[in-house]
C-alpha atoms as a PDB file:
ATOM      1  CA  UNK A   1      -8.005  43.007  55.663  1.00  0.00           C
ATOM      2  CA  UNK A   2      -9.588  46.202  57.388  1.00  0.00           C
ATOM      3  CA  UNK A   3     -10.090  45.529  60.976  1.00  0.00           C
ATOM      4  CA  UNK A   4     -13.627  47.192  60.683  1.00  0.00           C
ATOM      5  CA  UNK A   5     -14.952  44.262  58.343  1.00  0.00           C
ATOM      6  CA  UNK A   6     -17.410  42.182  60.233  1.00  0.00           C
ATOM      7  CA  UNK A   7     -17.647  39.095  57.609  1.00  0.00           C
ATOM      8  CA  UNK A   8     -16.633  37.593  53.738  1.00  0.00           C
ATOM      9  CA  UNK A   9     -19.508  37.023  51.260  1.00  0.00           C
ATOM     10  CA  UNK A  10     -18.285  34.343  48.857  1.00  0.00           C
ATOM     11  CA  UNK A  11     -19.350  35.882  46.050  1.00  0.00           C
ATOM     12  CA  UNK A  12     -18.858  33.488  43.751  1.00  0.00           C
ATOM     13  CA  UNK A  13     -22.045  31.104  45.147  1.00  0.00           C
ATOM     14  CA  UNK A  14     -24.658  34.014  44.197  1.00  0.00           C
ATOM     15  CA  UNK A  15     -23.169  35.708  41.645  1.00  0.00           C
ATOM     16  CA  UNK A  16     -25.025  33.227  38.946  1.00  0.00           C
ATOM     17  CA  UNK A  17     -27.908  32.149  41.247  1.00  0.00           C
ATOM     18  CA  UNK A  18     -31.352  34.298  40.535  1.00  0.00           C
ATOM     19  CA  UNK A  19     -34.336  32.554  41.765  1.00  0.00           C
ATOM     20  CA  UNK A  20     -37.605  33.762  41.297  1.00  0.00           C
ATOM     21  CA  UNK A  21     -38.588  34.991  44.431  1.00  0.00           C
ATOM     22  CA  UNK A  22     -34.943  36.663  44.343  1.00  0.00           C
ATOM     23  CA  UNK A  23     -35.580  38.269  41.001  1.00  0.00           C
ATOM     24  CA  UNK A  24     -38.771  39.801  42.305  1.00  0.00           C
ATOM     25  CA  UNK A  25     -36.716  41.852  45.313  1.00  0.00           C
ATOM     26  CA  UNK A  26     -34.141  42.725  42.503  1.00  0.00           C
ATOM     27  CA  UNK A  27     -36.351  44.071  40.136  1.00  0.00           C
ATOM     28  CA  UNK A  28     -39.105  45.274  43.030  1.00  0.00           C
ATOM     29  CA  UNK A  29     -37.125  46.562  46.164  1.00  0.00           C
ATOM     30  CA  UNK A  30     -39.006  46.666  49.264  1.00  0.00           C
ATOM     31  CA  UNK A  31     -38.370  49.174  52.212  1.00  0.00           C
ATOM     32  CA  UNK A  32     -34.994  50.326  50.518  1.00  0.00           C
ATOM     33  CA  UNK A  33     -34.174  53.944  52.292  1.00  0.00           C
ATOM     34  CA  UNK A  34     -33.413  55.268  55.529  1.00  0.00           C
ATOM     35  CA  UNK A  35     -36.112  55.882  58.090  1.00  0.00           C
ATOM     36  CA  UNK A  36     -37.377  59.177  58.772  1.00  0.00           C
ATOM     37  CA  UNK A  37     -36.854  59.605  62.736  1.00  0.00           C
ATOM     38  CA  UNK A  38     -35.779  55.927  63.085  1.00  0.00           C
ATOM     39  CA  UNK A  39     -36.290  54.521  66.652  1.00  0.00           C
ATOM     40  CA  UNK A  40     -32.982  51.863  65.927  1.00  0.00           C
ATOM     41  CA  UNK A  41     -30.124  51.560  63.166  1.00  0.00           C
ATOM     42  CA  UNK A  42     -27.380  48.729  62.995  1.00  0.00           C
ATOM     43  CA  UNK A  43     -24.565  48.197  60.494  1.00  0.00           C
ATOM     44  CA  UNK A  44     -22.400  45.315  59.553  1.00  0.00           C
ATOM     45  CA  UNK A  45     -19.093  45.859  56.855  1.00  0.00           C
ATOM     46  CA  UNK A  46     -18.490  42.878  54.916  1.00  0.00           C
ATOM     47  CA  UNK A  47     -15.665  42.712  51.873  1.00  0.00           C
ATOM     48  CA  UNK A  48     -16.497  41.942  48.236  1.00  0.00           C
ATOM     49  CA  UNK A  49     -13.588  41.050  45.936  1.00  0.00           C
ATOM     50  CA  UNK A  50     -11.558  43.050  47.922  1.00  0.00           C
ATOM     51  CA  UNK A  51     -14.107  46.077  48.733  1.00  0.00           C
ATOM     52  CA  UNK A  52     -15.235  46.722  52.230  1.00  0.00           C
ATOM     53  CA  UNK A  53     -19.544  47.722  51.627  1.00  0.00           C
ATOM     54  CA  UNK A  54     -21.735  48.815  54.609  1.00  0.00           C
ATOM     55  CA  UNK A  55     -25.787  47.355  55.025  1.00  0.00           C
ATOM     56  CA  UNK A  56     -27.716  49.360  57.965  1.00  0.00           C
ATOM     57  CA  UNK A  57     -31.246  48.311  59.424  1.00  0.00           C
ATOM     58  CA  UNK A  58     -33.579  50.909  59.986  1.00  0.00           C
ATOM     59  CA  UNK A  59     -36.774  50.216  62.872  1.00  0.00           C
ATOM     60  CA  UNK A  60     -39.449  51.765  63.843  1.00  0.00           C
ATOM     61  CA  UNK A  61     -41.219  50.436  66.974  1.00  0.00           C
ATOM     62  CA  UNK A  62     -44.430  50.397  68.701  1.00  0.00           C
ATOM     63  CA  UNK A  63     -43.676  48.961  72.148  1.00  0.00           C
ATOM     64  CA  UNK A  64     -41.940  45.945  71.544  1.00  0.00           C
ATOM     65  CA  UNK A  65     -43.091  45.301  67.839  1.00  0.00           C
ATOM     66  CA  UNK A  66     -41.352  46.154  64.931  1.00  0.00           C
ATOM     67  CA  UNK A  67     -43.903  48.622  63.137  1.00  0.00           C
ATOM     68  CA  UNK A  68     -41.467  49.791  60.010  1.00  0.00           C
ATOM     69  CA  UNK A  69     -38.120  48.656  58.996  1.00  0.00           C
ATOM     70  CA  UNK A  70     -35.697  49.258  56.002  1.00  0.00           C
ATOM     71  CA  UNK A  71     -32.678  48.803  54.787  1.00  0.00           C
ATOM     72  CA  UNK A  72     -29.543  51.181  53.065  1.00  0.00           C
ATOM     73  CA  UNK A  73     -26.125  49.741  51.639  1.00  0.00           C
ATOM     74  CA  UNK A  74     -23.777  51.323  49.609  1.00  0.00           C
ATOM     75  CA  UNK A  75     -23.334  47.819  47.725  1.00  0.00           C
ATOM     76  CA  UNK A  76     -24.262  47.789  44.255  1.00  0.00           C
ATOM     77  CA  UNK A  77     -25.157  44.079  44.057  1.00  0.00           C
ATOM     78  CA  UNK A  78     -28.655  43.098  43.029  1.00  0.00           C
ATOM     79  CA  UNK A  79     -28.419  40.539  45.539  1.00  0.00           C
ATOM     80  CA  UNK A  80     -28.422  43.192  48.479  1.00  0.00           C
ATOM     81  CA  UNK A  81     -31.864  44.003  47.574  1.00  0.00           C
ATOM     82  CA  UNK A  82     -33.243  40.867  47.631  1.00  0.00           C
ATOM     83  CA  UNK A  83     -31.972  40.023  51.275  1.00  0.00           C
ATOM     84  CA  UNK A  84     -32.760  43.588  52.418  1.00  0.00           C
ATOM     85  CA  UNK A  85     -36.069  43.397  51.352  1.00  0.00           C
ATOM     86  CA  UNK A  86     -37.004  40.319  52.501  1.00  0.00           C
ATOM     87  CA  UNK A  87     -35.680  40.640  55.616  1.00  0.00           C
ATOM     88  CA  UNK A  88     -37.416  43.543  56.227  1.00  0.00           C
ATOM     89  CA  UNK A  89     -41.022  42.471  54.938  1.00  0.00           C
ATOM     90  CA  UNK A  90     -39.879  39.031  57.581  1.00  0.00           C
ATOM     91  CA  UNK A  91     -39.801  41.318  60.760  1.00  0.00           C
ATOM     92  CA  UNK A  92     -42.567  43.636  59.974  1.00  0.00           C
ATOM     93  CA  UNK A  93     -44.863  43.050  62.744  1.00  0.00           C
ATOM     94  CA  UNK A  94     -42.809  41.050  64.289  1.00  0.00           C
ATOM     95  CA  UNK A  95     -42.011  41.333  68.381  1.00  0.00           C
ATOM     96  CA  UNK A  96     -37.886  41.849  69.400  1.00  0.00           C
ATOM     97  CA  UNK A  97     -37.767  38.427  70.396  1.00  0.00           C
ATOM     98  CA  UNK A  98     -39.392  36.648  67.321  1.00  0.00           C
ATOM     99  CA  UNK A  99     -37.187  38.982  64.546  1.00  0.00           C
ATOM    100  CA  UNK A 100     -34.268  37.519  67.026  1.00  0.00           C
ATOM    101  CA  UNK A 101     -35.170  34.293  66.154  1.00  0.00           C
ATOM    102  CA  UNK A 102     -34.532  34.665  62.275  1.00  0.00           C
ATOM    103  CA  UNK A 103     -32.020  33.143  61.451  1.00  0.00           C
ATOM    104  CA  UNK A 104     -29.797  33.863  58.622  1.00  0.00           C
ATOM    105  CA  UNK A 105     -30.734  30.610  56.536  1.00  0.00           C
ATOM    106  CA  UNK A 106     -34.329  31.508  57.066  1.00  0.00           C
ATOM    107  CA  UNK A 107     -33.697  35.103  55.097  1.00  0.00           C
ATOM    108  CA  UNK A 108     -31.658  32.764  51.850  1.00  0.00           C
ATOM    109  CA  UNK A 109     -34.554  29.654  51.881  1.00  0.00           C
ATOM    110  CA  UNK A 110     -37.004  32.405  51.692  1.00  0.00           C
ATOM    111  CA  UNK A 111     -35.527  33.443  48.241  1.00  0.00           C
ATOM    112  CA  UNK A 112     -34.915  29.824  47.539  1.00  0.00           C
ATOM    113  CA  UNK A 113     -31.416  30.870  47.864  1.00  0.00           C
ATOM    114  CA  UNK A 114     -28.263  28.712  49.660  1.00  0.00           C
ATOM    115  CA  UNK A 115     -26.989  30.492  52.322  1.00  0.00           C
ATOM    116  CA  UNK A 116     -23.956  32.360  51.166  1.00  0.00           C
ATOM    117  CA  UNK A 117     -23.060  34.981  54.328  1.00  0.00           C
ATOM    118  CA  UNK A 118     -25.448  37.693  53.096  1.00  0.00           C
ATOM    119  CA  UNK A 119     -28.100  35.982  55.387  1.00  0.00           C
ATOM    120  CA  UNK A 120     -24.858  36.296  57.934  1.00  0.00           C
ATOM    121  CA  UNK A 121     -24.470  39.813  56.899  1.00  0.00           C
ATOM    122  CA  UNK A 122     -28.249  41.014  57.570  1.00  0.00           C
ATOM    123  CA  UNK A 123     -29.113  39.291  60.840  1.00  0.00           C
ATOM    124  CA  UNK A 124     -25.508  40.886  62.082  1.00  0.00           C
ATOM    125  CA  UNK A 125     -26.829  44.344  60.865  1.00  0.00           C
ATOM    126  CA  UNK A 126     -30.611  43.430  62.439  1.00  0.00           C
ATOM    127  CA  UNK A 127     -29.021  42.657  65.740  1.00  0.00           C
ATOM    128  CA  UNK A 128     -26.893  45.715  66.075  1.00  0.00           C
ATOM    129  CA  UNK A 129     -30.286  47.269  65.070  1.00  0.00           C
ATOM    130  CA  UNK A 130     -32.091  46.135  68.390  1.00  0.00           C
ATOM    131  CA  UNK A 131     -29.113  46.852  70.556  1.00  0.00           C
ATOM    132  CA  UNK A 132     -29.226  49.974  69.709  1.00  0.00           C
ATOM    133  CA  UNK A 133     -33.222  50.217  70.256  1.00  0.00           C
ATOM    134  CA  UNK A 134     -32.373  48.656  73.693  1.00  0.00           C
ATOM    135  CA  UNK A 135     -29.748  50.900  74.958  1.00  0.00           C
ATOM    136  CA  UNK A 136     -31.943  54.099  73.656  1.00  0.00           C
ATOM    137  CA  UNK A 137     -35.093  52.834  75.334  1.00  0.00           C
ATOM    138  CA  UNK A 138     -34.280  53.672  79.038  1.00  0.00           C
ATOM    139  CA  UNK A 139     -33.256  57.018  78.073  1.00  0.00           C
ATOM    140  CA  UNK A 140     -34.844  58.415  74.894  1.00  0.00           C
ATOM    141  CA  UNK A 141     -34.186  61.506  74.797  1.00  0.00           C
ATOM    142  CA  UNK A 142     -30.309  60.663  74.299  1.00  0.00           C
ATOM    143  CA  UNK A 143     -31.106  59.809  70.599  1.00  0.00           C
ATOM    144  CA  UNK A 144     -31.998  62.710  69.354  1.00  0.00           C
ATOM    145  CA  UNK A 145     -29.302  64.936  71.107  1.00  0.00           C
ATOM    146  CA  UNK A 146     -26.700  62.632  69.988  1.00  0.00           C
ATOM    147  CA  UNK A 147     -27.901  62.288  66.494  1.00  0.00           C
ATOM    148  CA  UNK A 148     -28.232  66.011  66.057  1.00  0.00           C
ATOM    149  CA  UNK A 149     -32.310  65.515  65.229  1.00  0.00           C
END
């Protein structure tokens, strides 16, 4: 297994399962895309039947709220969708702390989904996310310089 592979989804739980509510992210994605001038990004690798894929949270902040947020993954899986999107309508609005306190069961029984790891997957990835907001926010001007904005 490649070292750089955070987690394993068990595929096999989700691949039949389509609730509703999951359905409607599928068909309907919600905040998919990378930020324009992004204030925080975090990634997680998980492997799929033997595939390594990549999700990445996006944020935006205004002080300590989370004003925008999306999501990217070079997954193919329907599935991704729904979990990125409703994660990211979840911490819209939402202060650091209270998006810390989702947890990953709360992103799969908000699809009416069992958790499977892609709840896992996303908090990981929304974690990394804030980090990253954190360790920019004392010195913001290091961003863009380092990003090449």
């Amino acid at each position: 297994m490649n070292p750089d592979v955070q987690g394993q989804i068990d595929i096999k739980e989700v691949e039949e399962v389509h609730t509703e509510k999951a359905l409607e992210y599928i068909n309907n994605p919600r905040n998919v895309g990378i930020l324009r001038y992004y204030d925080a990004k975090g990634e997680k690798k998980a492997a799929i039947r033997g595939r390594t894929f990549t999700v990445a949270i996006y944020l935006k902040f205004q002080g300590d709220t989370i004003h925008k947020a999306s999501y990217f993954s070079d997954s193919l899986g329907g599935l991704i969708h729904a979990y990125g999107s409703a994660l990211t309508e979840m911490i819209k609005g939402k202060t650091i702390r209270e998006a810390l306190w989702i947890r990953p069961e709360d992103i799969s029984r908000s699809l009416d989904l069992p958790e499977t790891g892609f709840g896992k997957w996303f908090k990981q990835a929304l974690i990394e996310a804030i980090n990253d907001y954190g360790k920019y926010r004392g010195a913001p001007w290091k961003k863009p310089y380092e990003h090449g904005w």
